[in-house]
N, C-alpha and C. Protein backbone atom coordinates (compact mmCIF):
# COMPACT_ATOMS: atom_id res chain seq x y z
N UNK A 1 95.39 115.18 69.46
CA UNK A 1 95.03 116.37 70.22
C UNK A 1 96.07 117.47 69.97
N UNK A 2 95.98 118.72 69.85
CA UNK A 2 96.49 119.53 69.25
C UNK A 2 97.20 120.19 70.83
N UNK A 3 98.44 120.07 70.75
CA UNK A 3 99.39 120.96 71.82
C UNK A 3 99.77 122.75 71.69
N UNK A 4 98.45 123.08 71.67
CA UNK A 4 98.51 124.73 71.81
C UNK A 4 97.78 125.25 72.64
N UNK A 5 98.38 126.57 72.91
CA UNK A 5 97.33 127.49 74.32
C UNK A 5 97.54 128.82 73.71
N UNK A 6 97.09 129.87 74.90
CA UNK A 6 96.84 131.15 74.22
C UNK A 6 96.27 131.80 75.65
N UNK A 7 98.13 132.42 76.28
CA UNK A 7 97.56 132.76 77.70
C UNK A 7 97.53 134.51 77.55
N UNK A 8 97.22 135.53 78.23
CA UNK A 8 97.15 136.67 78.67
C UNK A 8 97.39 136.93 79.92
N UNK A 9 98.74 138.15 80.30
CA UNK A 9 99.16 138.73 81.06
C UNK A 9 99.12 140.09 81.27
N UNK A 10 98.55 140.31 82.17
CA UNK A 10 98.37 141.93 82.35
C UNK A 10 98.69 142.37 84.05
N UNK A 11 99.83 143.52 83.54
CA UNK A 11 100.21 143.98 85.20
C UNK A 11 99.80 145.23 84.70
N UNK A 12 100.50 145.92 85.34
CA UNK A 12 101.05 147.59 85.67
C UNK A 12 101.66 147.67 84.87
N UNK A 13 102.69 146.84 84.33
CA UNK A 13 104.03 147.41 83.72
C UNK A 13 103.95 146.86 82.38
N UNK A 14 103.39 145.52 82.12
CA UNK A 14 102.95 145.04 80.53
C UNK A 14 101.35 144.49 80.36
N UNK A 15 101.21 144.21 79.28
CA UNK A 15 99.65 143.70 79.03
C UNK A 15 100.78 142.73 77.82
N UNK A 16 100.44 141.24 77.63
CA UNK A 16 100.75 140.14 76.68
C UNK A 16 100.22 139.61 76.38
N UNK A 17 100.12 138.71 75.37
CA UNK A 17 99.53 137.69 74.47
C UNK A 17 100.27 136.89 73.98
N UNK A 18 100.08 135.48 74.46
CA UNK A 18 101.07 134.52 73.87
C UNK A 18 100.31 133.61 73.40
N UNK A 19 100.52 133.07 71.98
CA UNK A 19 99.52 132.05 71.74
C UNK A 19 100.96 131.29 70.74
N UNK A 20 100.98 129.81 70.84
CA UNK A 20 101.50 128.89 70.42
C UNK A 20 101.50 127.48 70.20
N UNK A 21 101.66 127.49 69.44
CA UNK A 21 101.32 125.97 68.50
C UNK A 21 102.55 124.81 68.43
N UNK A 22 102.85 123.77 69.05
CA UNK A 22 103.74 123.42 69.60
C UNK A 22 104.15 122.21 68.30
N UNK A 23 102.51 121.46 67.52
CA UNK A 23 102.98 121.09 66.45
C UNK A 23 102.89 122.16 65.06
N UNK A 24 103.63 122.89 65.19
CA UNK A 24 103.77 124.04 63.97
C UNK A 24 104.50 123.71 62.89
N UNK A 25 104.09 125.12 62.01
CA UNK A 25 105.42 124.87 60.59
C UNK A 25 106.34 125.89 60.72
N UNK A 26 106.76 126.80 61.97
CA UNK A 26 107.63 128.30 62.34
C UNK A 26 106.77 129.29 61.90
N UNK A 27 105.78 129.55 61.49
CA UNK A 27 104.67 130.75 61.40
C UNK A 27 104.97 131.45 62.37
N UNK A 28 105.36 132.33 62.55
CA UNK A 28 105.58 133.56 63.64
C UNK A 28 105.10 135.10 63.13
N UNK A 29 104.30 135.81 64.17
CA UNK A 29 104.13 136.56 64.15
C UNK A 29 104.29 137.91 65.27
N UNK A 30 105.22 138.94 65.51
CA UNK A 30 105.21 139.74 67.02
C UNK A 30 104.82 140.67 66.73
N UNK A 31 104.52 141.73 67.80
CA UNK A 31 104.33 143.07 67.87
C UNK A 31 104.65 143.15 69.56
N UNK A 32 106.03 143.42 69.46
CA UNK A 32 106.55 143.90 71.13
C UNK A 32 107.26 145.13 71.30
N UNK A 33 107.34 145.70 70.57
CA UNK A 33 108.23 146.84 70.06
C UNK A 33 109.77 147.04 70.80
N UNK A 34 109.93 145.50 70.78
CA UNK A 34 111.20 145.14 70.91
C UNK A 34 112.15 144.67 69.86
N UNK A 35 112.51 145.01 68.59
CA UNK A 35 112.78 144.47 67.18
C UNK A 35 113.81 143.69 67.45
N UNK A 36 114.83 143.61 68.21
CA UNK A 36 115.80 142.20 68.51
C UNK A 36 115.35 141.38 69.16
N UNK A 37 114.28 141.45 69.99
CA UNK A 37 114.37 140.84 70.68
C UNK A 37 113.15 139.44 69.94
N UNK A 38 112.47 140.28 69.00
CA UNK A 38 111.35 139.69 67.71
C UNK A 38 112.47 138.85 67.01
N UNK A 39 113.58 139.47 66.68
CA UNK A 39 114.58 138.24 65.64
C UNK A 39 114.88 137.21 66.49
N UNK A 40 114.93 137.49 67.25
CA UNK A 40 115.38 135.91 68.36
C UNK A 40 114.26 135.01 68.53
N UNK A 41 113.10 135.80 68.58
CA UNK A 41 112.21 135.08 68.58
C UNK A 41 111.82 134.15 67.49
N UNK A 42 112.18 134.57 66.43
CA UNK A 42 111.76 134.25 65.59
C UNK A 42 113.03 133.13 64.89
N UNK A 43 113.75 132.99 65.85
CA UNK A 43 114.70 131.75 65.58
C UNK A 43 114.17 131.02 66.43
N UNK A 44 113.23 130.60 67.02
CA UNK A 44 112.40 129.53 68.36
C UNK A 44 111.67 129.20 67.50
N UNK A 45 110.87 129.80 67.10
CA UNK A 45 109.48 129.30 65.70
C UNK A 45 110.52 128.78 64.66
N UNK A 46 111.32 129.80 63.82
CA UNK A 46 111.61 128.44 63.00
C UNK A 46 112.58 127.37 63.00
N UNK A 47 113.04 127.48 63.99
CA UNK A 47 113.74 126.62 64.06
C UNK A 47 113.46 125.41 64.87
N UNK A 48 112.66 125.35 65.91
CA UNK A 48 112.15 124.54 66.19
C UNK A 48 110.56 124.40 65.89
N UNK A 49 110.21 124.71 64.67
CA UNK A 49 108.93 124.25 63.86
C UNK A 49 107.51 124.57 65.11
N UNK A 50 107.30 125.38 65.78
CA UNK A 50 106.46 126.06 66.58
C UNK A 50 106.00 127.70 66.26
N UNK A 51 105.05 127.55 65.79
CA UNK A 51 104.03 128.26 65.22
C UNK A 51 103.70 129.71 66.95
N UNK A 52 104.55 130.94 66.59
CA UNK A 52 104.15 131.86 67.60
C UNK A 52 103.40 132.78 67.56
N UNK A 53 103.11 133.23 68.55
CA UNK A 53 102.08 134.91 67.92
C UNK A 53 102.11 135.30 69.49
N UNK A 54 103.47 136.47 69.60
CA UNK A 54 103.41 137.29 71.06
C UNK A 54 102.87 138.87 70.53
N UNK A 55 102.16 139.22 71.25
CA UNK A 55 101.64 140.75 71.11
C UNK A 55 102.43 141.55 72.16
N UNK A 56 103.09 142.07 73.13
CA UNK A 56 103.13 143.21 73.93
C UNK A 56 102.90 144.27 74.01
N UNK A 57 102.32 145.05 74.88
CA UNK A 57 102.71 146.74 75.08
C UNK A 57 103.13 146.92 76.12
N UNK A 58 104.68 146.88 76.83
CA UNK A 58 104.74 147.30 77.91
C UNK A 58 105.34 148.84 78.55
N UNK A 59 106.02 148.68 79.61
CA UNK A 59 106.26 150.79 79.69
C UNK A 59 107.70 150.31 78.91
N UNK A 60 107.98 150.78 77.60
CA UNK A 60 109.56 151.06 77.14
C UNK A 60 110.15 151.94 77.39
N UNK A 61 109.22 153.06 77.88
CA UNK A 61 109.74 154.31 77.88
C UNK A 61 110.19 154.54 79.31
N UNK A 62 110.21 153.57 80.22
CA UNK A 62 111.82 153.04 81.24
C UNK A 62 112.81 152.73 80.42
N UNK A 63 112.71 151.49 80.37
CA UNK A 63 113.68 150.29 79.83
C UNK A 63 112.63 149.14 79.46
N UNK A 64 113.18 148.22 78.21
CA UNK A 64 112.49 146.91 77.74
C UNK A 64 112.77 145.86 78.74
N UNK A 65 113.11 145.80 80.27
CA UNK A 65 113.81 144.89 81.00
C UNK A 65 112.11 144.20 81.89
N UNK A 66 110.79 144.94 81.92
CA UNK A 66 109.17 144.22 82.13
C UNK A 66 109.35 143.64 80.98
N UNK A 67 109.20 144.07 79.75
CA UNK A 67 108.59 144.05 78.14
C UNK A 67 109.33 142.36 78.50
N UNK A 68 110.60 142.63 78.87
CA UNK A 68 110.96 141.05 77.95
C UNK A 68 110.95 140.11 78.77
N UNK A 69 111.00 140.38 80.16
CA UNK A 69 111.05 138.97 81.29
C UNK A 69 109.42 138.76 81.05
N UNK A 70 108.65 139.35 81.14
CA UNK A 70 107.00 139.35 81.26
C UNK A 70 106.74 138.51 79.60
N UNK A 71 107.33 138.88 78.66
CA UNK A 71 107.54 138.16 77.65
C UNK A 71 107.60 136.51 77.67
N UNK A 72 109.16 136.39 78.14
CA UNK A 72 109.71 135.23 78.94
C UNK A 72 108.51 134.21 79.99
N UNK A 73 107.84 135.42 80.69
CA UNK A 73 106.73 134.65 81.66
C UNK A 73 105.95 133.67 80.85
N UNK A 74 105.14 134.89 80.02
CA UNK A 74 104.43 134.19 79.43
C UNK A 74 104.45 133.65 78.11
N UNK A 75 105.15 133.29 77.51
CA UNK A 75 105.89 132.52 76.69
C UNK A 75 105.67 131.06 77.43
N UNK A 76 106.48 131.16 78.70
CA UNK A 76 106.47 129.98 79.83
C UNK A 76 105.42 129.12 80.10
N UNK A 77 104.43 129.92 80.46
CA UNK A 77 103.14 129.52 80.90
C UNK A 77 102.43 128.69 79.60
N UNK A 78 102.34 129.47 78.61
CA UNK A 78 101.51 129.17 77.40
C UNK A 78 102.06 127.53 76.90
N UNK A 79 104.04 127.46 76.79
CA UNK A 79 104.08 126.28 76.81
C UNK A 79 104.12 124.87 77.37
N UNK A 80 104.18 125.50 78.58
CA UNK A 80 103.26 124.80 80.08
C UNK A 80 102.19 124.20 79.97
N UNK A 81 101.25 124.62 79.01
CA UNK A 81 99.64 124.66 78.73
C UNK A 81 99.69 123.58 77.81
N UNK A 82 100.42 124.68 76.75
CA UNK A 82 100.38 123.79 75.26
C UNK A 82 101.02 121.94 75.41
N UNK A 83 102.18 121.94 76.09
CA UNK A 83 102.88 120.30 76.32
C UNK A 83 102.03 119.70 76.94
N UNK A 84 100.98 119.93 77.82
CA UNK A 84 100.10 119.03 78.49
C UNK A 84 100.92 118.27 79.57
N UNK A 85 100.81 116.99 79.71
CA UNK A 85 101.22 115.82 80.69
C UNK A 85 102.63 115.38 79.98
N UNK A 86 102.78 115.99 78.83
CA UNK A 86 104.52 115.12 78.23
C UNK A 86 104.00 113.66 77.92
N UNK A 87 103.17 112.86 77.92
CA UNK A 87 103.26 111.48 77.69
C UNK A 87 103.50 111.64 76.22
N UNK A 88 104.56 110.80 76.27
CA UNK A 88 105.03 110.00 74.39
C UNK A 88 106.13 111.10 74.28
N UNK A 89 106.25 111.87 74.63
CA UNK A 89 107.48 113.20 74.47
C UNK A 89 108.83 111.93 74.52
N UNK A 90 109.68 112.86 74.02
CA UNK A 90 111.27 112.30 74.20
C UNK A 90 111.63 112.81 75.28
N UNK A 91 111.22 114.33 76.08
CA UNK A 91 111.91 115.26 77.19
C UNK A 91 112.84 115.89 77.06
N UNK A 92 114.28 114.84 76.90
CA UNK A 92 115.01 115.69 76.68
C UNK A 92 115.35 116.04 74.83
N UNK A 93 116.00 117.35 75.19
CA UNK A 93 116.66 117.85 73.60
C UNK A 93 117.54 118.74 73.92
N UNK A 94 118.51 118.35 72.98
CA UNK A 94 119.95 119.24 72.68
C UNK A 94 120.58 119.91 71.55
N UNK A 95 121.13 120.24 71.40
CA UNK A 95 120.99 120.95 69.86
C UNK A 95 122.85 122.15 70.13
N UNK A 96 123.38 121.92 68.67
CA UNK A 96 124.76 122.77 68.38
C UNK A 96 124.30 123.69 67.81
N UNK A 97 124.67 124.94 67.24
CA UNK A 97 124.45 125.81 66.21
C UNK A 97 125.38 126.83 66.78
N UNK A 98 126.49 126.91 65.35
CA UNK A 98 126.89 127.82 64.99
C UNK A 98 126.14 128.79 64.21
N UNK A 99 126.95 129.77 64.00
CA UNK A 99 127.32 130.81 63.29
C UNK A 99 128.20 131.63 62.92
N UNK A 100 129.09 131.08 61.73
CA UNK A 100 130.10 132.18 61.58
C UNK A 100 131.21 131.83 62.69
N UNK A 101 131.66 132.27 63.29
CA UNK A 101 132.92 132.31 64.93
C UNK A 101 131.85 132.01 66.12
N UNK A 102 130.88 132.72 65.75
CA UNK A 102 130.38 131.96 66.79
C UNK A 102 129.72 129.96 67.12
N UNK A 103 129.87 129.45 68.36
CA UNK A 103 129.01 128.17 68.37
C UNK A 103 128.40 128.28 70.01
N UNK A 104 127.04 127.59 69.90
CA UNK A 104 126.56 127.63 71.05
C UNK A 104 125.57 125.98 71.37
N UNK A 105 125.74 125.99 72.33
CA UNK A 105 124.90 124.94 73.11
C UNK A 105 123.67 124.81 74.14
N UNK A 106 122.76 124.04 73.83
CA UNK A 106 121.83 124.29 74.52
C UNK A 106 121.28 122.95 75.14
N UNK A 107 120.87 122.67 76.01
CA UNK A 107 120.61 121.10 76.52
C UNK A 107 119.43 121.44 77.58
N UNK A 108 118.00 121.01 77.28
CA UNK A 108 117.43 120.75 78.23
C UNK A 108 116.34 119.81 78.52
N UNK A 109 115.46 119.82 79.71
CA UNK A 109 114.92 118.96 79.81
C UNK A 109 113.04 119.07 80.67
N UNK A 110 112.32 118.61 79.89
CA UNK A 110 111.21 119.16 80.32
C UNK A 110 110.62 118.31 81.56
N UNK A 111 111.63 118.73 82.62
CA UNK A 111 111.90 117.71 83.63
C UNK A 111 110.51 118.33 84.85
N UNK A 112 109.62 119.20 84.69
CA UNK A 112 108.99 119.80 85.77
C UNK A 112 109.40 120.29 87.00
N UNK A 113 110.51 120.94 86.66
CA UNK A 113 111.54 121.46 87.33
C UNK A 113 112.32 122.84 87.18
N UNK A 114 111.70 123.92 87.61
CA UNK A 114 112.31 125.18 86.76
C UNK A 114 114.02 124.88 87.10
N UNK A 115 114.76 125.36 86.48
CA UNK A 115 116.24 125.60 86.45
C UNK A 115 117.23 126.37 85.45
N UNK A 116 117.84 127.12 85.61
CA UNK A 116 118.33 127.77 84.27
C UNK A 116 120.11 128.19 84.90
N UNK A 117 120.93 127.25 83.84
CA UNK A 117 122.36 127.35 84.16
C UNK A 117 122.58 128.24 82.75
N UNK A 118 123.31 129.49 82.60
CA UNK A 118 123.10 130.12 81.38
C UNK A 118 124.57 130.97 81.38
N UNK A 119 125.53 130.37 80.36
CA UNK A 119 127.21 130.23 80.41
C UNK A 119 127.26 131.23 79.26
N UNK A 120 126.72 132.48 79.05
CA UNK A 120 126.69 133.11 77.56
C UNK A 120 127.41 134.88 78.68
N UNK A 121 128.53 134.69 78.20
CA UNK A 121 129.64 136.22 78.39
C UNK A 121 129.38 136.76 76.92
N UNK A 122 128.51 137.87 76.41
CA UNK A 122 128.91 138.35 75.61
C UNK A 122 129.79 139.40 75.61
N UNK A 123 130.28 139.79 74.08
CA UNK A 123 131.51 140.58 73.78
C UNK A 123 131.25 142.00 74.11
N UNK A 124 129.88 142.46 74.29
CA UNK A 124 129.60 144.21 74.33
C UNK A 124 127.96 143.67 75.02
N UNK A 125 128.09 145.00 75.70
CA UNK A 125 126.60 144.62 76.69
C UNK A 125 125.41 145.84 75.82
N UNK A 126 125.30 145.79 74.69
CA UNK A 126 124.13 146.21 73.94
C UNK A 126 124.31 145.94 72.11
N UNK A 127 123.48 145.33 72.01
CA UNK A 127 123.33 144.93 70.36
C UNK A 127 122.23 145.88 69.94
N UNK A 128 122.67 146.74 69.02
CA UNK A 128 121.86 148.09 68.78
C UNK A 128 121.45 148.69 69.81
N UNK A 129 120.10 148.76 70.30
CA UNK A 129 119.38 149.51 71.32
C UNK A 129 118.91 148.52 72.45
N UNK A 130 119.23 146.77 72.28
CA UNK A 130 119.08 145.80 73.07
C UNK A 130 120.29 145.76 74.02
N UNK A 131 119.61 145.46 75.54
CA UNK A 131 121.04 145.21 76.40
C UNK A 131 121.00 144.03 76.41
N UNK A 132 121.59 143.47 76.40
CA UNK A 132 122.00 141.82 76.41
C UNK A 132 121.88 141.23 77.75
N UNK A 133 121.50 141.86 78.68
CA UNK A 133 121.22 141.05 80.28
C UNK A 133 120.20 140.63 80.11
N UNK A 134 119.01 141.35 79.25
CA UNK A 134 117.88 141.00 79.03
C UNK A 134 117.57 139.55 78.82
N UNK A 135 118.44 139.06 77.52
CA UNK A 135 117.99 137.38 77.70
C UNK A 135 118.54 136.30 78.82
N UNK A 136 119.45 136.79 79.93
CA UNK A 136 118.71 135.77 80.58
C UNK A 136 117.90 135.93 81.39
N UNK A 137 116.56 137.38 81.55
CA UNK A 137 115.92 137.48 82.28
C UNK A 137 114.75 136.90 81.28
N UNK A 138 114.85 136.65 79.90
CA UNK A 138 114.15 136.45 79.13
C UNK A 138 113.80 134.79 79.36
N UNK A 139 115.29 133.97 79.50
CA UNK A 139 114.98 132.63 79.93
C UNK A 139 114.84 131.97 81.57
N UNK A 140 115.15 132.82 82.38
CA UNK A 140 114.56 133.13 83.59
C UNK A 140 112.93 132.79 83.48
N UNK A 141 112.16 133.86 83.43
CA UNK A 141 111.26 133.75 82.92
C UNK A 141 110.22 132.68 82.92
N UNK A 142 111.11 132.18 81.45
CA UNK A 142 110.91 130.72 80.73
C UNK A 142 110.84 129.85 81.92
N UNK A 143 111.71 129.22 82.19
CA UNK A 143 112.12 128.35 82.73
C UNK A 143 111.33 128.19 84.07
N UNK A 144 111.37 129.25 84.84
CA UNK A 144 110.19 129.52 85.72
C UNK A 144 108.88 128.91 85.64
N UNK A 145 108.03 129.14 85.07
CA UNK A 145 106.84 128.93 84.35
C UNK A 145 106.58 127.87 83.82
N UNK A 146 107.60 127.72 82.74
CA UNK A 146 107.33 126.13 81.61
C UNK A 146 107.69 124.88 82.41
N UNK A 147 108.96 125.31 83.58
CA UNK A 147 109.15 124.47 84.76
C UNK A 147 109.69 123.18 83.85
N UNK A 148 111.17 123.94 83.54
CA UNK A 148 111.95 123.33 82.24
C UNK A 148 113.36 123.56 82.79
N UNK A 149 114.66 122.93 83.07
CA UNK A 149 115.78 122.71 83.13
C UNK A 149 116.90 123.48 81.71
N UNK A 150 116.78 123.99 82.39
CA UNK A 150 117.46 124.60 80.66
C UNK A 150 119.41 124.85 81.46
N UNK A 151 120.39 124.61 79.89
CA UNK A 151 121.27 124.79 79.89
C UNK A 151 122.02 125.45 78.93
N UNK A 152 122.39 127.01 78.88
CA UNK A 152 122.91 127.41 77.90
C UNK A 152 124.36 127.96 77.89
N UNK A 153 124.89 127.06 76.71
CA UNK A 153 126.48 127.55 76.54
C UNK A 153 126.91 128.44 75.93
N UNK A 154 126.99 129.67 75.57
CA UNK A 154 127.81 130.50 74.49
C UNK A 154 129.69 129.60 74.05
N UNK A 155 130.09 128.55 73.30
CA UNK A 155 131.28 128.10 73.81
C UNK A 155 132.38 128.94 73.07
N UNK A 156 131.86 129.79 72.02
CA UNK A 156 132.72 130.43 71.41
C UNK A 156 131.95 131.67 70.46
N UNK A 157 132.60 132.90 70.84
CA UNK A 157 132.13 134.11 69.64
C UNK A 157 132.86 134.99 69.68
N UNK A 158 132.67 135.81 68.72
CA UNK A 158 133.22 137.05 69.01
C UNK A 158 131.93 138.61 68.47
N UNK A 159 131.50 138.13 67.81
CA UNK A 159 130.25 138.71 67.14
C UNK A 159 128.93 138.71 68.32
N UNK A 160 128.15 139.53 69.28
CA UNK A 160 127.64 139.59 70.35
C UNK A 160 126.17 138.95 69.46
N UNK A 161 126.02 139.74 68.27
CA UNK A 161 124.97 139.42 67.56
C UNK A 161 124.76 137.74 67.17
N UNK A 162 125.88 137.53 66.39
CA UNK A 162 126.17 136.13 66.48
C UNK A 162 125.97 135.22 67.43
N UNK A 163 126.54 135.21 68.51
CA UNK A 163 126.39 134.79 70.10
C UNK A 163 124.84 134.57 70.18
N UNK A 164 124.39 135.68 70.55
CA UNK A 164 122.96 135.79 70.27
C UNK A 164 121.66 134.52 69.95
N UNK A 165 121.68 134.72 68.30
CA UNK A 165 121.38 133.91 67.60
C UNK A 165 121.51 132.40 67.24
N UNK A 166 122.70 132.05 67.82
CA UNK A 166 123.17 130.56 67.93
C UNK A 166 122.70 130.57 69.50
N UNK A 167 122.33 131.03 70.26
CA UNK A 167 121.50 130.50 71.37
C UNK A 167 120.32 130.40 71.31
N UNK A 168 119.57 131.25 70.66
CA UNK A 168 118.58 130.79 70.45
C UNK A 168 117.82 129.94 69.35
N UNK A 169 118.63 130.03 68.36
CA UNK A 169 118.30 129.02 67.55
C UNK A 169 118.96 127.62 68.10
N UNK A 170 120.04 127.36 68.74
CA UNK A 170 119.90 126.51 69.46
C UNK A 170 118.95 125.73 70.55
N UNK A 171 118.37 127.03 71.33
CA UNK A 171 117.06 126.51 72.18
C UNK A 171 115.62 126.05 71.34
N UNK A 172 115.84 126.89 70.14
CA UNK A 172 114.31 126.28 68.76
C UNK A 172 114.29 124.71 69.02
N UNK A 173 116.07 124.54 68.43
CA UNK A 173 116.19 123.15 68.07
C UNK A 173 116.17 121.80 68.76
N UNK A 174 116.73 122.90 69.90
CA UNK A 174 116.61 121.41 71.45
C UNK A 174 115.00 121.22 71.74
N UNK A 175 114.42 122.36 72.05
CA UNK A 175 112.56 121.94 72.22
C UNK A 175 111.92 121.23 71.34
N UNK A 176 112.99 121.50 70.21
CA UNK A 176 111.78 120.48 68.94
C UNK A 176 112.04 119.11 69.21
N UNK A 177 113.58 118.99 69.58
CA UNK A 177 114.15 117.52 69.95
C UNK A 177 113.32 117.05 70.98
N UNK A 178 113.16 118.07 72.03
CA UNK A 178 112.00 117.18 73.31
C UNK A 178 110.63 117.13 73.22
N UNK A 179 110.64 117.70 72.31
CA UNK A 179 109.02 117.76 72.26
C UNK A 179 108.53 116.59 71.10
N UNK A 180 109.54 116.18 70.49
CA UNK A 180 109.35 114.98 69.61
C UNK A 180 108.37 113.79 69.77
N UNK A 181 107.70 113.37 69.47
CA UNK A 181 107.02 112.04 70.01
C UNK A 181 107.68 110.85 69.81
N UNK A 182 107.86 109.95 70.94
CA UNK A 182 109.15 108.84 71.11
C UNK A 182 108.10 107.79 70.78
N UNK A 183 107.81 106.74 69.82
CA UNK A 183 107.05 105.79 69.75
C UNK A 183 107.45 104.41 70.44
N UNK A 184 108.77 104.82 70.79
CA UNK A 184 109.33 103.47 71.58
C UNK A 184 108.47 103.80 73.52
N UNK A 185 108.34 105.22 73.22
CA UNK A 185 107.78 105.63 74.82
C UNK A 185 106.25 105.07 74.77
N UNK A 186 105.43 105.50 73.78
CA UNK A 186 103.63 105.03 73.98
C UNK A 186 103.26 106.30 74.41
N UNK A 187 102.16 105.81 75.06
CA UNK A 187 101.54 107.05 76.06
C UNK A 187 101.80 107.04 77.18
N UNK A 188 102.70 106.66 77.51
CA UNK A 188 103.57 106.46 79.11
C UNK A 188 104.70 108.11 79.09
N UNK A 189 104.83 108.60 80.59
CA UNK A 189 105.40 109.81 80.48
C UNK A 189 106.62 109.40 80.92
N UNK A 190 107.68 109.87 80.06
CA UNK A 190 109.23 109.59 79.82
C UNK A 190 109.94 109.74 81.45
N UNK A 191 109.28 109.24 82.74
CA UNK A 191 110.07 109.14 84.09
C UNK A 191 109.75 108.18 84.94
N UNK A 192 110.50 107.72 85.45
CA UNK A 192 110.41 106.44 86.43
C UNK A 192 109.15 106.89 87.83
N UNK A 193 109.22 108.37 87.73
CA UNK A 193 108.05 108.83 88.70
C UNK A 193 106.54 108.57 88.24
N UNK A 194 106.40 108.21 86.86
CA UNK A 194 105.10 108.24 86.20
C UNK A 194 104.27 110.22 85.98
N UNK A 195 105.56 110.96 86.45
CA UNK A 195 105.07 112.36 86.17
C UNK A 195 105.90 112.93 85.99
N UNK A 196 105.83 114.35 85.38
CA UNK A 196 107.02 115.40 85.16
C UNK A 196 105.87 116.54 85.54
């Protein structure tokens, strides 16, 4: 059975499209007219082998701070959809990635449990025309929705861009780790509750 969805969000402030493919090959495609915030994205698809396609239009001409949590929402939701019940999953995944001076950590768990502990001080609070508070309203969001435990470390950078990028290609790599199929699990769901 194929683990993908394809939700739509529409307020006042954005209209979205999230469609994702959870057994992918990193095929990504955006149009958010957020261009950093598309490269990050696009370290989730390939790096954790999930096939994306987000559309946005939201008001930019405030601030990108709807555009990207509403992003984040539904991002959330869609892989909410797409994981189904978790049976045969591993759950959890963790994942290192450097870059350069920078290294970062990411650990979570698709415990049905929103939570988001997120340890990332960057060096300057805007990377080009991106403010950097944005991602953790971006995994806010997430975590909300997908109702996922997430833990992110920045443990070392100096490069904000850098920083960046080793978090989220760190988070690619931990989802691919949980989303793995455990053959020692079956079709039994990876908790002593019999649910997540």
């Amino acid at each position: 059975m194929a683990r993908s969805a394809r939700i739509e969000r529409n307020t006042l402030e954005t209209q979205i499209t999230v469609a994702v493919e959870l057994d992918g090959t990193g095929a990504a495609r955006f149009d958010t007219g957020v261009p950093f915030l598309e490269h990050m994205l696009d370290q989730i698809a390939r790096h954790g082998l999930v096939d994306l396609e987000i559309v946005a239009k939201g008001d930019l001409e405030i601030d990108a701070h709807h555009t990207v949590e509403d992003i984040g929402i539904t991002f959330g939701q869609a892989f909410a959809a797409a994981v189904g019940d978790k049976k045969g999953v591993r759950r959890y995944g963790h994942a290192y990635v450097p870059l350069d001076e920078a290294l970062s950590r990411v650990v979570l768990d698709l415990s049905g449990r929103p939570g988001l502990v997120f340890g990332v001080e960057f060096r300057r609070s805007m990377i080009g025309g991106f403010d950097v508070d944005l991602f953790r309203e971006f995994f806010q969001g997430f975590v909300n929705h997908a109702a996922v435990t997430l833990h992110i470390d920045n443990l070392r950078g100096i490069n904000a861009h850098h920083q960046a990028e080793t978090v989220f290609k760190a988070f690619g790599r931990a989802l691919r780790m949980a989303l793995e199929v455990d053959a020692g699990i079956g079709d039994r769901v990876p908790s002593t509750k019999g649910s997540l």
